[in-house]
PDB file of N, CA and C in Angstrom:
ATOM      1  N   UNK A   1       3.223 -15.148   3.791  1.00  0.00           N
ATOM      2  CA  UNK A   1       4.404 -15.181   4.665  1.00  0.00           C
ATOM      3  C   UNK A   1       3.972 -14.829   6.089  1.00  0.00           C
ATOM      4  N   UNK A   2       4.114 -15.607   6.883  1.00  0.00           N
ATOM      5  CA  UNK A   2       4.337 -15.270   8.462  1.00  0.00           C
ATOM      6  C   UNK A   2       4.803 -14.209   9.404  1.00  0.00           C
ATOM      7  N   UNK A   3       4.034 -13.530  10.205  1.00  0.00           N
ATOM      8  CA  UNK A   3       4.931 -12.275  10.777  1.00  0.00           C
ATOM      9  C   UNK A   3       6.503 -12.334  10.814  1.00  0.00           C
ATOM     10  N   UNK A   4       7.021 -13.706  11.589  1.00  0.00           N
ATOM     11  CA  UNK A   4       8.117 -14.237  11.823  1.00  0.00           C
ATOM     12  C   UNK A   4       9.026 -13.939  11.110  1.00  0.00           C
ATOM     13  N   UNK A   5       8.588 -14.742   9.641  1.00  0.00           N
ATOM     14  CA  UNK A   5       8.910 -14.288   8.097  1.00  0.00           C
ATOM     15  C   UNK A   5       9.558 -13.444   7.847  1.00  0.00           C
ATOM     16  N   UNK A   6       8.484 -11.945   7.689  1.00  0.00           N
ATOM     17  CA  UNK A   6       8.382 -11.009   7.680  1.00  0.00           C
ATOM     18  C   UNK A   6       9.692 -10.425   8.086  1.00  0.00           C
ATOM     19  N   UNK A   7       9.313 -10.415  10.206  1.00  0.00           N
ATOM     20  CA  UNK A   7      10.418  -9.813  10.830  1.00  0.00           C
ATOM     21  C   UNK A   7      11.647  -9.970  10.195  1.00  0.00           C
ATOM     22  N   UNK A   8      11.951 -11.263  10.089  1.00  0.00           N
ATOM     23  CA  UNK A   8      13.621 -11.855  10.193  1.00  0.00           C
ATOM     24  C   UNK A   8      13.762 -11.154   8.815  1.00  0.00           C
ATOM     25  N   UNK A   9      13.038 -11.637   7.635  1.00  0.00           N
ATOM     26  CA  UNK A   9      13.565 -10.816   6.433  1.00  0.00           C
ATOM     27  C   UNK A   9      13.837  -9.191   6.386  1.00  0.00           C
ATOM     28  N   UNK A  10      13.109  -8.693   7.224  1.00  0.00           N
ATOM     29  CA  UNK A  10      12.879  -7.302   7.078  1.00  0.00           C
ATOM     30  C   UNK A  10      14.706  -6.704   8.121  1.00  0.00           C
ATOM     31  N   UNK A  11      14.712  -7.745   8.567  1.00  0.00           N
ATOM     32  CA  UNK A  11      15.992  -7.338   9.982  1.00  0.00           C
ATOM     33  C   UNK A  11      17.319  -7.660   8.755  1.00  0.00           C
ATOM     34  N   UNK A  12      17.127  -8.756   8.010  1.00  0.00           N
ATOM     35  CA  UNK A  12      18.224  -9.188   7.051  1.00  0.00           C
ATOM     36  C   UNK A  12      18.003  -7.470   6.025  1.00  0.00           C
ATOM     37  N   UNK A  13      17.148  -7.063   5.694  1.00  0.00           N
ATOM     38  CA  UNK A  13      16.890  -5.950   4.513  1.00  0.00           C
ATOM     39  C   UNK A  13      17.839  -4.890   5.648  1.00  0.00           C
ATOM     40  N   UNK A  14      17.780  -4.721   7.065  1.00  0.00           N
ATOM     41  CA  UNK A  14      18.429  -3.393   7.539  1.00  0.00           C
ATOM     42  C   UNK A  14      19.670  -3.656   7.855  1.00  0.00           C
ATOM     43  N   UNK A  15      20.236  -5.198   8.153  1.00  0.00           N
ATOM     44  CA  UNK A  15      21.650  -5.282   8.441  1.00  0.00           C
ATOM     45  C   UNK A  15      22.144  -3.853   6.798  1.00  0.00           C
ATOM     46  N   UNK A  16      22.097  -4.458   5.565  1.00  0.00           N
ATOM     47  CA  UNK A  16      22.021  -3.746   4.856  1.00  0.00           C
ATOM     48  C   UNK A  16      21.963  -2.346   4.657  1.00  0.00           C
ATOM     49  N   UNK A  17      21.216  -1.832   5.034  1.00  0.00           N
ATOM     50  CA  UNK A  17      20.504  -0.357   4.634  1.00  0.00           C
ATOM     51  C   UNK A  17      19.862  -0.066   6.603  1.00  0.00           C
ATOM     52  N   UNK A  18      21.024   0.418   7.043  1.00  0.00           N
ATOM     53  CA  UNK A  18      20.426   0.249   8.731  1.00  0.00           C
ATOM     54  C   UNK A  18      19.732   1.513   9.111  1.00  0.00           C
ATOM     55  N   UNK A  19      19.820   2.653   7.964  1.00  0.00           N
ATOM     56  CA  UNK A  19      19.413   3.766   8.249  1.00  0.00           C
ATOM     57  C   UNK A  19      17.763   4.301   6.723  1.00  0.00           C
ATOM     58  N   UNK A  20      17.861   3.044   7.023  1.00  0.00           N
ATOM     59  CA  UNK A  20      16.274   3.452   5.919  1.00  0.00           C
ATOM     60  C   UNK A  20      15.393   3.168   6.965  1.00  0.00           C
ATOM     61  N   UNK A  21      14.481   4.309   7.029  1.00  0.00           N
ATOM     62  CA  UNK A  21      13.466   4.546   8.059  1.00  0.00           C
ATOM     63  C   UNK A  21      12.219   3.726   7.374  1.00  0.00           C
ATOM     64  N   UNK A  22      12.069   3.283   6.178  1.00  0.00           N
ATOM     65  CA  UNK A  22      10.731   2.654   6.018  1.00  0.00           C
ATOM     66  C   UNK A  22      11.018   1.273   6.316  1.00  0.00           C
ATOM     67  N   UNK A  23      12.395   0.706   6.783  1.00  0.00           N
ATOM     68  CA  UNK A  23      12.595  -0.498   6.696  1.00  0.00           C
ATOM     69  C   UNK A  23      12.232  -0.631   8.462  1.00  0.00           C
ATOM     70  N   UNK A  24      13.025  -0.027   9.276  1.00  0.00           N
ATOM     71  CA  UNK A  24      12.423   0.219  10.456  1.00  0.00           C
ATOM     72  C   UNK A  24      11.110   0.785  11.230  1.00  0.00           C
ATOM     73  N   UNK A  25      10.547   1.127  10.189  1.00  0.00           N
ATOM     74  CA  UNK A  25       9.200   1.629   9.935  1.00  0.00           C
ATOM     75  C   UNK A  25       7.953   0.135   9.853  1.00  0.00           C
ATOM     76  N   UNK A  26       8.659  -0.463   8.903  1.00  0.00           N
ATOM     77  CA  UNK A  26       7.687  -1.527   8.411  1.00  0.00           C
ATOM     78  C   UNK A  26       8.252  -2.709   9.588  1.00  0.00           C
ATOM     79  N   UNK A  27       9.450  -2.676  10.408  1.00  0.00           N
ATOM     80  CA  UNK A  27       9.785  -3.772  11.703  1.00  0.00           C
ATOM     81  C   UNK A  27       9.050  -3.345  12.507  1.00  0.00           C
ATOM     82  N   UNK A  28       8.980  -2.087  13.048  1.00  0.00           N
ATOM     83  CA  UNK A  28       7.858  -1.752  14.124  1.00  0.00           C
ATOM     84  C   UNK A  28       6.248  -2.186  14.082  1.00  0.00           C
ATOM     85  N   UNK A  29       5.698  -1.707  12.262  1.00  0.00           N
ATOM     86  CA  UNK A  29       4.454  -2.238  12.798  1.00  0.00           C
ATOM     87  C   UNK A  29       4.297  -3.684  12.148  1.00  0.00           C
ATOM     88  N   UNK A  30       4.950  -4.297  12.008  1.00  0.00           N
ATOM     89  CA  UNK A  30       4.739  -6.138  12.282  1.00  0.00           C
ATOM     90  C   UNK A  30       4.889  -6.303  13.740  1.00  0.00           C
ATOM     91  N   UNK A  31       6.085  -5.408  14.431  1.00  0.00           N
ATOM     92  CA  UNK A  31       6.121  -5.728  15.708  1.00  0.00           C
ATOM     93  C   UNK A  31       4.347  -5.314  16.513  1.00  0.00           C
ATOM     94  N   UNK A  32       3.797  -4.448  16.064  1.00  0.00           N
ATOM     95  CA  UNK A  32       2.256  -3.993  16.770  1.00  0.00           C
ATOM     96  C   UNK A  32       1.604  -5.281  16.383  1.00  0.00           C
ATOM     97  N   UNK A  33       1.492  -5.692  15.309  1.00  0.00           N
ATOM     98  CA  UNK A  33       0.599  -6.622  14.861  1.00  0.00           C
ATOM     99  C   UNK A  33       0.449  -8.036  15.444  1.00  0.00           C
ATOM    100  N   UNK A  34       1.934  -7.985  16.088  1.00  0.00           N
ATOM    101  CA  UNK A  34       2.341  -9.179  16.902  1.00  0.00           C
ATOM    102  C   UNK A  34       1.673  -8.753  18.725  1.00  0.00           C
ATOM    103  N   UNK A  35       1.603  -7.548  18.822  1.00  0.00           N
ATOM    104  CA  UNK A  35       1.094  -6.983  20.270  1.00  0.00           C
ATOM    105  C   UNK A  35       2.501  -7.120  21.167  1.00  0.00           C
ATOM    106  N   UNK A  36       3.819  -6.748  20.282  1.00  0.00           N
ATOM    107  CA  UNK A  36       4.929  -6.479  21.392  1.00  0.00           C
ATOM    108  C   UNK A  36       5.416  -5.199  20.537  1.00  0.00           C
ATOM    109  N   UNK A  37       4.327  -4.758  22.372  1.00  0.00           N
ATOM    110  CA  UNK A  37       4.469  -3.294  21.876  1.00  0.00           C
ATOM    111  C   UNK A  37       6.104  -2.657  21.961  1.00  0.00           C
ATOM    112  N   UNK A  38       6.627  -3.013  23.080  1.00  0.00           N
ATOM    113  CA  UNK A  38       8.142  -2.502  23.490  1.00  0.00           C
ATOM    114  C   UNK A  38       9.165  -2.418  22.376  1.00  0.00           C
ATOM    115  N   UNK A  39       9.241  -3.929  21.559  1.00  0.00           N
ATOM    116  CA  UNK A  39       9.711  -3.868  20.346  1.00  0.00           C
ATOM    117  C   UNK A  39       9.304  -2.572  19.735  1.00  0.00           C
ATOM    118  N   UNK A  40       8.012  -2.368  19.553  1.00  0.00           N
ATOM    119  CA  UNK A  40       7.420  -1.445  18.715  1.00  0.00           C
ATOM    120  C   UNK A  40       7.771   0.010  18.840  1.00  0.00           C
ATOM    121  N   UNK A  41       7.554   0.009  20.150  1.00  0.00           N
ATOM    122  CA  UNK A  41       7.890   1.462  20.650  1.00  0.00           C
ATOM    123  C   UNK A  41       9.399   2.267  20.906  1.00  0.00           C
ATOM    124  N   UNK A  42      10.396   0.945  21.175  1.00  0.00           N
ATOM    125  CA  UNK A  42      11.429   1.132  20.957  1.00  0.00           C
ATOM    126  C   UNK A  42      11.696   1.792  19.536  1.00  0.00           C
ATOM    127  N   UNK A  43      11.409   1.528  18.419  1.00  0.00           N
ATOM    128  CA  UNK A  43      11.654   1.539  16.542  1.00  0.00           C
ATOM    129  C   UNK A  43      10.676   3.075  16.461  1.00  0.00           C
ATOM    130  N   UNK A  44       9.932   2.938  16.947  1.00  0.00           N
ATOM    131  CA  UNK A  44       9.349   4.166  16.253  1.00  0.00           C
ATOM    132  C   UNK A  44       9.757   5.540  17.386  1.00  0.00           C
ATOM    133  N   UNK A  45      10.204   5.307  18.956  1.00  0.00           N
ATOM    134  CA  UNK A  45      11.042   6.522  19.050  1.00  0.00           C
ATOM    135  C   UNK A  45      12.216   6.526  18.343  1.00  0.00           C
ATOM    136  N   UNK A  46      13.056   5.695  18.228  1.00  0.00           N
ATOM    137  CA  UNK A  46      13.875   5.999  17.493  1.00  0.00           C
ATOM    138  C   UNK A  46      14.108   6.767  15.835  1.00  0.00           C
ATOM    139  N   UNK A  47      12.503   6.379  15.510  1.00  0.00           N
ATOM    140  CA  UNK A  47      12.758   6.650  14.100  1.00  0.00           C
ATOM    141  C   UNK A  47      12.334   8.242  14.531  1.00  0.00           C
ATOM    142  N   UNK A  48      11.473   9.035  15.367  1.00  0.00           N
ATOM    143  CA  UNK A  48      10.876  10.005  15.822  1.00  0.00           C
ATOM    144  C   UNK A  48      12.102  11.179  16.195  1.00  0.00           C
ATOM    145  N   UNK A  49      13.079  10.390  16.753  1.00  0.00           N
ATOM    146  CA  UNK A  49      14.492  11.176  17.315  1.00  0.00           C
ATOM    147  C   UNK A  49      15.748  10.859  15.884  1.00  0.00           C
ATOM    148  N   UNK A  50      15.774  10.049  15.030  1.00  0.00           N
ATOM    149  CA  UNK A  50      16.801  10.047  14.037  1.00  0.00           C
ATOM    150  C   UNK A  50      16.142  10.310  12.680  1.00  0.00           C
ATOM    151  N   UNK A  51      14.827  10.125  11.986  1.00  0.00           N
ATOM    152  CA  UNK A  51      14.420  10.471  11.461  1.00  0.00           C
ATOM    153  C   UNK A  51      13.086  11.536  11.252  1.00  0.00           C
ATOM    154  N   UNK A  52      13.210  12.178  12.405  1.00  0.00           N
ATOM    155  CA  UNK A  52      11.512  13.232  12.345  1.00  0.00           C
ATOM    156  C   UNK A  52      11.104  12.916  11.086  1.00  0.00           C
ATOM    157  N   UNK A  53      11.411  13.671   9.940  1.00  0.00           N
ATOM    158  CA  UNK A  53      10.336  13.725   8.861  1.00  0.00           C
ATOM    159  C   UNK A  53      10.140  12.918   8.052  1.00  0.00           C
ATOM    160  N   UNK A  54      10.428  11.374   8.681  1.00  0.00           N
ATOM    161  CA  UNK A  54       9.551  10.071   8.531  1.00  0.00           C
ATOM    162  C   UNK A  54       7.806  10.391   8.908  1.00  0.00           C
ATOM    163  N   UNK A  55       7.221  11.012   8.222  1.00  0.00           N
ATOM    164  CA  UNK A  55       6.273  11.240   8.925  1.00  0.00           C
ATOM    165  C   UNK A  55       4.907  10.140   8.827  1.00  0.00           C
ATOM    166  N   UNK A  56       4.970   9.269   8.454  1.00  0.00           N
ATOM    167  CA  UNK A  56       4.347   7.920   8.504  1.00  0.00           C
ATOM    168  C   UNK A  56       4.129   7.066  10.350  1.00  0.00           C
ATOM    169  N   UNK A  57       5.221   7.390  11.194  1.00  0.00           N
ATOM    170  CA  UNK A  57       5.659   7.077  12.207  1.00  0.00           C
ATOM    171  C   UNK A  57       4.711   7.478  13.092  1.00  0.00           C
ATOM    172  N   UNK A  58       4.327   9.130  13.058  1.00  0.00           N
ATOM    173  CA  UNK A  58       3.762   9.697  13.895  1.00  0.00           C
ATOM    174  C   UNK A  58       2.104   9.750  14.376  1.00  0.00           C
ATOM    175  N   UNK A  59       1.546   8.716  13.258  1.00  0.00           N
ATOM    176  CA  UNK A  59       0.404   8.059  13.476  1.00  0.00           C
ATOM    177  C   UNK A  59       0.354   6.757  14.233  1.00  0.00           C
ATOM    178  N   UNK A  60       0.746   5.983  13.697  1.00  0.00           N
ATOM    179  CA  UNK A  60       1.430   4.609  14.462  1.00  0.00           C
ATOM    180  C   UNK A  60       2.132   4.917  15.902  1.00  0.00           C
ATOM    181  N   UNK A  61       2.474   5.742  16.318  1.00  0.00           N
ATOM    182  CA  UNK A  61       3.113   5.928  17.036  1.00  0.00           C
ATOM    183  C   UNK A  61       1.982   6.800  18.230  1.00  0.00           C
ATOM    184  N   UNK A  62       1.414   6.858  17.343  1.00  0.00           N
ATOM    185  CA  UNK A  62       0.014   7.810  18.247  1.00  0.00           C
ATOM    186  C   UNK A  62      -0.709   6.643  19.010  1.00  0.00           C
ATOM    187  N   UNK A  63      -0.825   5.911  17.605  1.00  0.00           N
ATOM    188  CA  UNK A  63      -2.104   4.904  18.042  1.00  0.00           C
ATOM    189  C   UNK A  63      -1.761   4.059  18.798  1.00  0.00           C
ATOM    190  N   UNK A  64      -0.320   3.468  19.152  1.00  0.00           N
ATOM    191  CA  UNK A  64       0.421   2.838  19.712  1.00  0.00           C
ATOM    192  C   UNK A  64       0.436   3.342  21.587  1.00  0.00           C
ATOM    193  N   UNK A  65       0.435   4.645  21.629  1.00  0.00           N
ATOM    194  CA  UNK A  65       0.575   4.982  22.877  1.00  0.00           C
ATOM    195  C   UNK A  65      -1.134   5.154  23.405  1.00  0.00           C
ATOM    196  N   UNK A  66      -2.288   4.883  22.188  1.00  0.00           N
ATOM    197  CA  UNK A  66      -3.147   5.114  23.205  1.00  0.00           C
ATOM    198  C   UNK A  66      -3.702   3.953  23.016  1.00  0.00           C
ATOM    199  N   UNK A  67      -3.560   3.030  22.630  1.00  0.00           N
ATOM    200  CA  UNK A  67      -3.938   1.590  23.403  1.00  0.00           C
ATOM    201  C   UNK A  67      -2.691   0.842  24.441  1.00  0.00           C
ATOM    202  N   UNK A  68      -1.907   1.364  24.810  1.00  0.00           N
ATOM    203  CA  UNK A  68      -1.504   1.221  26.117  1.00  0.00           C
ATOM    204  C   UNK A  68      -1.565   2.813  27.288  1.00  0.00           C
ATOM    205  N   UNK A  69      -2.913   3.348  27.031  1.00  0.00           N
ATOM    206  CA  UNK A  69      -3.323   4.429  27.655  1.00  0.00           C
ATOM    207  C   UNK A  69      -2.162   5.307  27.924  1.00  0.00           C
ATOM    208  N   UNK A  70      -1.275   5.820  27.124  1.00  0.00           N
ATOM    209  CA  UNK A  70      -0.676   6.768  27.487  1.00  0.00           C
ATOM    210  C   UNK A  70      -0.952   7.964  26.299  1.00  0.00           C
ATOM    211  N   UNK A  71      -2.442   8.586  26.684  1.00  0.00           N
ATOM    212  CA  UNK A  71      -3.257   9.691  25.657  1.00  0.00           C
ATOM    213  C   UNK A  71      -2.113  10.820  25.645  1.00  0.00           C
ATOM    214  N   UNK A  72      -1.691  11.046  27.019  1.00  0.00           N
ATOM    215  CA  UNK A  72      -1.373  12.570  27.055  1.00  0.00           C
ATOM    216  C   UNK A  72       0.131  12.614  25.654  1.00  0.00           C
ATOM    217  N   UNK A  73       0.798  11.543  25.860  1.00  0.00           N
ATOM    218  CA  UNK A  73       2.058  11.155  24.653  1.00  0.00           C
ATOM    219  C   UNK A  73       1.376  10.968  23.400  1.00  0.00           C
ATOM    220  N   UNK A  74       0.096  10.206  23.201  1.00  0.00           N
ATOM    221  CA  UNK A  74      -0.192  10.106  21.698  1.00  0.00           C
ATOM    222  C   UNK A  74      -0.519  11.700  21.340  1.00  0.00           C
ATOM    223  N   UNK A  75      -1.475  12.225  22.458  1.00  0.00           N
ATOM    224  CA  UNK A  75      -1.575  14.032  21.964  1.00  0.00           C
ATOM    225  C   UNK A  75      -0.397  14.607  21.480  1.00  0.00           C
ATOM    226  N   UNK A  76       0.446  14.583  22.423  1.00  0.00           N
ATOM    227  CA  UNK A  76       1.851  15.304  21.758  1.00  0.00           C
ATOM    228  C   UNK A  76       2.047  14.811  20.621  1.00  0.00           C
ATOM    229  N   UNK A  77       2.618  13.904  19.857  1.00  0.00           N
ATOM    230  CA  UNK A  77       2.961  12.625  19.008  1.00  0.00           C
ATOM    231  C   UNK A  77       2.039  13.248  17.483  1.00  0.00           C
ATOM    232  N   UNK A  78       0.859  13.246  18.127  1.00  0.00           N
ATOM    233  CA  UNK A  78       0.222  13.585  16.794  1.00  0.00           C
ATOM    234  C   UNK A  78       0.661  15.418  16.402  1.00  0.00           C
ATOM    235  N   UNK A  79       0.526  15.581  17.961  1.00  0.00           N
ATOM    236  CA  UNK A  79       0.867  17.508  17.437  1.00  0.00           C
ATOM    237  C   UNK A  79       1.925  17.695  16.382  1.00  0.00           C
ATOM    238  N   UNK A  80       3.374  16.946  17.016  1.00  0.00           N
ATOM    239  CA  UNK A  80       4.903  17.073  16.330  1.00  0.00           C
ATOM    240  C   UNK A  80       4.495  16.770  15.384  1.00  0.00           C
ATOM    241  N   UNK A  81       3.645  15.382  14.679  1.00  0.00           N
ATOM    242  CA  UNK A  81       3.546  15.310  13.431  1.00  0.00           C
ATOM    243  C   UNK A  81       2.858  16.015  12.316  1.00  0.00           C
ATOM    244  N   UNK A  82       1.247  16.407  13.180  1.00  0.00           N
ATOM    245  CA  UNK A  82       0.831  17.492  12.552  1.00  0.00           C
ATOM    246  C   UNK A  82       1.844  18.677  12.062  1.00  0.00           C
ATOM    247  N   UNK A  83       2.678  18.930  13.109  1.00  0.00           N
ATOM    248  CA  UNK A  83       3.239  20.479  12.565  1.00  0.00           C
ATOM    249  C   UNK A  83       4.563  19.844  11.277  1.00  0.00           C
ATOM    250  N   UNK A  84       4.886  18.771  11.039  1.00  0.00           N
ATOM    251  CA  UNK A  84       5.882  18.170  10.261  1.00  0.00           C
ATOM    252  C   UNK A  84       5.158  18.009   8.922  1.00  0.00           C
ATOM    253  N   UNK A  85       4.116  17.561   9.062  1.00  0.00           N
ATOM    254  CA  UNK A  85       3.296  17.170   7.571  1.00  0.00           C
ATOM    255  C   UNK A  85       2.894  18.030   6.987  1.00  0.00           C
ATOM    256  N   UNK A  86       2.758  19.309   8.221  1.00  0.00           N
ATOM    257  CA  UNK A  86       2.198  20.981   7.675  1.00  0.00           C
ATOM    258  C   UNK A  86       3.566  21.684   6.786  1.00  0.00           C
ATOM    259  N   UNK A  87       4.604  21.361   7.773  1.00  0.00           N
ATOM    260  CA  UNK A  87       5.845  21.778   6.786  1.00  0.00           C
ATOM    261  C   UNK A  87       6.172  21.317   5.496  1.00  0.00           C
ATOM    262  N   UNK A  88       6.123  20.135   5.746  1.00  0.00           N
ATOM    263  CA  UNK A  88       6.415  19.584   4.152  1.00  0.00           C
ATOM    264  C   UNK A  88       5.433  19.340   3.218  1.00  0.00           C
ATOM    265  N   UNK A  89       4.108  19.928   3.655  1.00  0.00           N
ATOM    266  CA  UNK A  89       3.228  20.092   1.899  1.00  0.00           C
ATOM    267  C   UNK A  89       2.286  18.868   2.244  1.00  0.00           C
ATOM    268  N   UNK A  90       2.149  17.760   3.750  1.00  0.00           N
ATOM    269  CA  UNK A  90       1.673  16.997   3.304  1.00  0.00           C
ATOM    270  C   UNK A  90       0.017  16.636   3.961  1.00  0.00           C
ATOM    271  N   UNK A  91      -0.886  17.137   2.935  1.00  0.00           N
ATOM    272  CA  UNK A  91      -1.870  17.571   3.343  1.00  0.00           C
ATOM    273  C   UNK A  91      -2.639  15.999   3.851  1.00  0.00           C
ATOM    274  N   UNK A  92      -2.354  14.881   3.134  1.00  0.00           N
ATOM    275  CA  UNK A  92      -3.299  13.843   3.562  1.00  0.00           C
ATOM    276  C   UNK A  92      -2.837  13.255   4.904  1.00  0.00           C
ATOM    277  N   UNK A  93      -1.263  13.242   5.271  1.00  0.00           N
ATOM    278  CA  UNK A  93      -1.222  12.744   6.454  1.00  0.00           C
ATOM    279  C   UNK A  93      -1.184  13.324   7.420  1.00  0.00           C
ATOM    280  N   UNK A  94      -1.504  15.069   7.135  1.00  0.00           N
ATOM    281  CA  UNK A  94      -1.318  16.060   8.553  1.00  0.00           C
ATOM    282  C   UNK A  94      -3.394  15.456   8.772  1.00  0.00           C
ATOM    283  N   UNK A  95      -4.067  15.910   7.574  1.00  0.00           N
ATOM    284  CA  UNK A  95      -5.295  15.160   8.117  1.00  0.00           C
ATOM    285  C   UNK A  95      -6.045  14.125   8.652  1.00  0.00           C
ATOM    286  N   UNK A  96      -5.218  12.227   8.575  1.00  0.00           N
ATOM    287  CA  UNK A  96      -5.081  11.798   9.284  1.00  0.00           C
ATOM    288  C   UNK A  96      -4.635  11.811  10.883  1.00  0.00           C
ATOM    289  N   UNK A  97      -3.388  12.745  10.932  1.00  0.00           N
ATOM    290  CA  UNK A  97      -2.882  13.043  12.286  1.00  0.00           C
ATOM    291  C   UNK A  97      -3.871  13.713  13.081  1.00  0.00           C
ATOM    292  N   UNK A  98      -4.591  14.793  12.304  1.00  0.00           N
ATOM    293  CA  UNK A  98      -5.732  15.576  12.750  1.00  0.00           C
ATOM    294  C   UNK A  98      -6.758  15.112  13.075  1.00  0.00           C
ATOM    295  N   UNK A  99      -7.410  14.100  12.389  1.00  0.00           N
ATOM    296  CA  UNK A  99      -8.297  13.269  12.396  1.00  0.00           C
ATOM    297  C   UNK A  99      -8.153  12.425  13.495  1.00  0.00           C
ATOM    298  N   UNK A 100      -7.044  11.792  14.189  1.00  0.00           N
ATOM    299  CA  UNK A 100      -7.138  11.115  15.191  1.00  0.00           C
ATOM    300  C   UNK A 100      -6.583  11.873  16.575  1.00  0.00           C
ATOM    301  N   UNK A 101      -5.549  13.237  16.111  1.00  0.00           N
ATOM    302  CA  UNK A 101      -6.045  14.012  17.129  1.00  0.00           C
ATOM    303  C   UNK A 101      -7.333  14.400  17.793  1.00  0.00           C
ATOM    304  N   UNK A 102      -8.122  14.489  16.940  1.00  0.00           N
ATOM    305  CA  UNK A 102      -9.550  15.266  17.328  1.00  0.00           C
ATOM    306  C   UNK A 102     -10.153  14.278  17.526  1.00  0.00           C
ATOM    307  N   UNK A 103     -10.155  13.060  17.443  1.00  0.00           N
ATOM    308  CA  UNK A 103     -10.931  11.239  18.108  1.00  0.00           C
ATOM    309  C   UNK A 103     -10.142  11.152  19.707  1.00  0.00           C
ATOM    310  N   UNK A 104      -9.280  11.719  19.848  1.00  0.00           N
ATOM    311  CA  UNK A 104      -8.677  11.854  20.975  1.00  0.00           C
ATOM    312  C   UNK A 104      -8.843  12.451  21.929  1.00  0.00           C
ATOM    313  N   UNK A 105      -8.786  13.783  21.458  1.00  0.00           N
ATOM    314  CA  UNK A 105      -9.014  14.938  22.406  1.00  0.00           C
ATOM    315  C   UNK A 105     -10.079  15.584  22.822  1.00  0.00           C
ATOM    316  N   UNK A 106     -11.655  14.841  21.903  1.00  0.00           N
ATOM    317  CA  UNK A 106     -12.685  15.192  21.782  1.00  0.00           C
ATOM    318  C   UNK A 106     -13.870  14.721  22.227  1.00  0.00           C
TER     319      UNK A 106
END
């Protein structure tokens, strides 16, 4: 199936269910994959401000701000998530977050 595909089906899945964060989760990064980032970045602050402990977001959302060079936002981005994945028990994606914190900052 085609990004296109993808999108439009995935937009038909949220008319539906407009507040499931993996559905807006999974529109944002087809939207990266496509390289429109704005789309992208639009969906994942939003999911960052209505869903924080989506914490899947806060990587994508890292990596997103530092290939359009805005490091000092992916630093933050990964911090909030680090301290979210620390709260909720979740040891593999606070170490990812960590992991590309420290490719970042280092």
């Amino acid at each position: 199936m085609a990004n296109n595909e993808r999108i439009e089906q995935i937009k038909t899945f949220l008319k539906d269910t407009p507040n499931d964060p993996f559905l807006s989760y999974a529109l944002a990064t087809e939207y990266v994959s496509l390289g429109q980032d704005t789309s992208a970045l639009k969906l994942f602050l939003m999911l960052v401000n209505e869903q924080p402990e989506y914490y899947a977001t806060y990587y994508h959302l890292g990596k997103l701000y530092e290939r359009i060079g805005e490091d000092l936002l992916a630093e933050s981005i990964y911090k909030q998530g680090i301290a979210i994945t620390k709260r909720l028990n979740q040891r593999h994606a606070q170490g990812e977050l960590q992991g590309a914190f420290e490719e970042l900052t280092f």
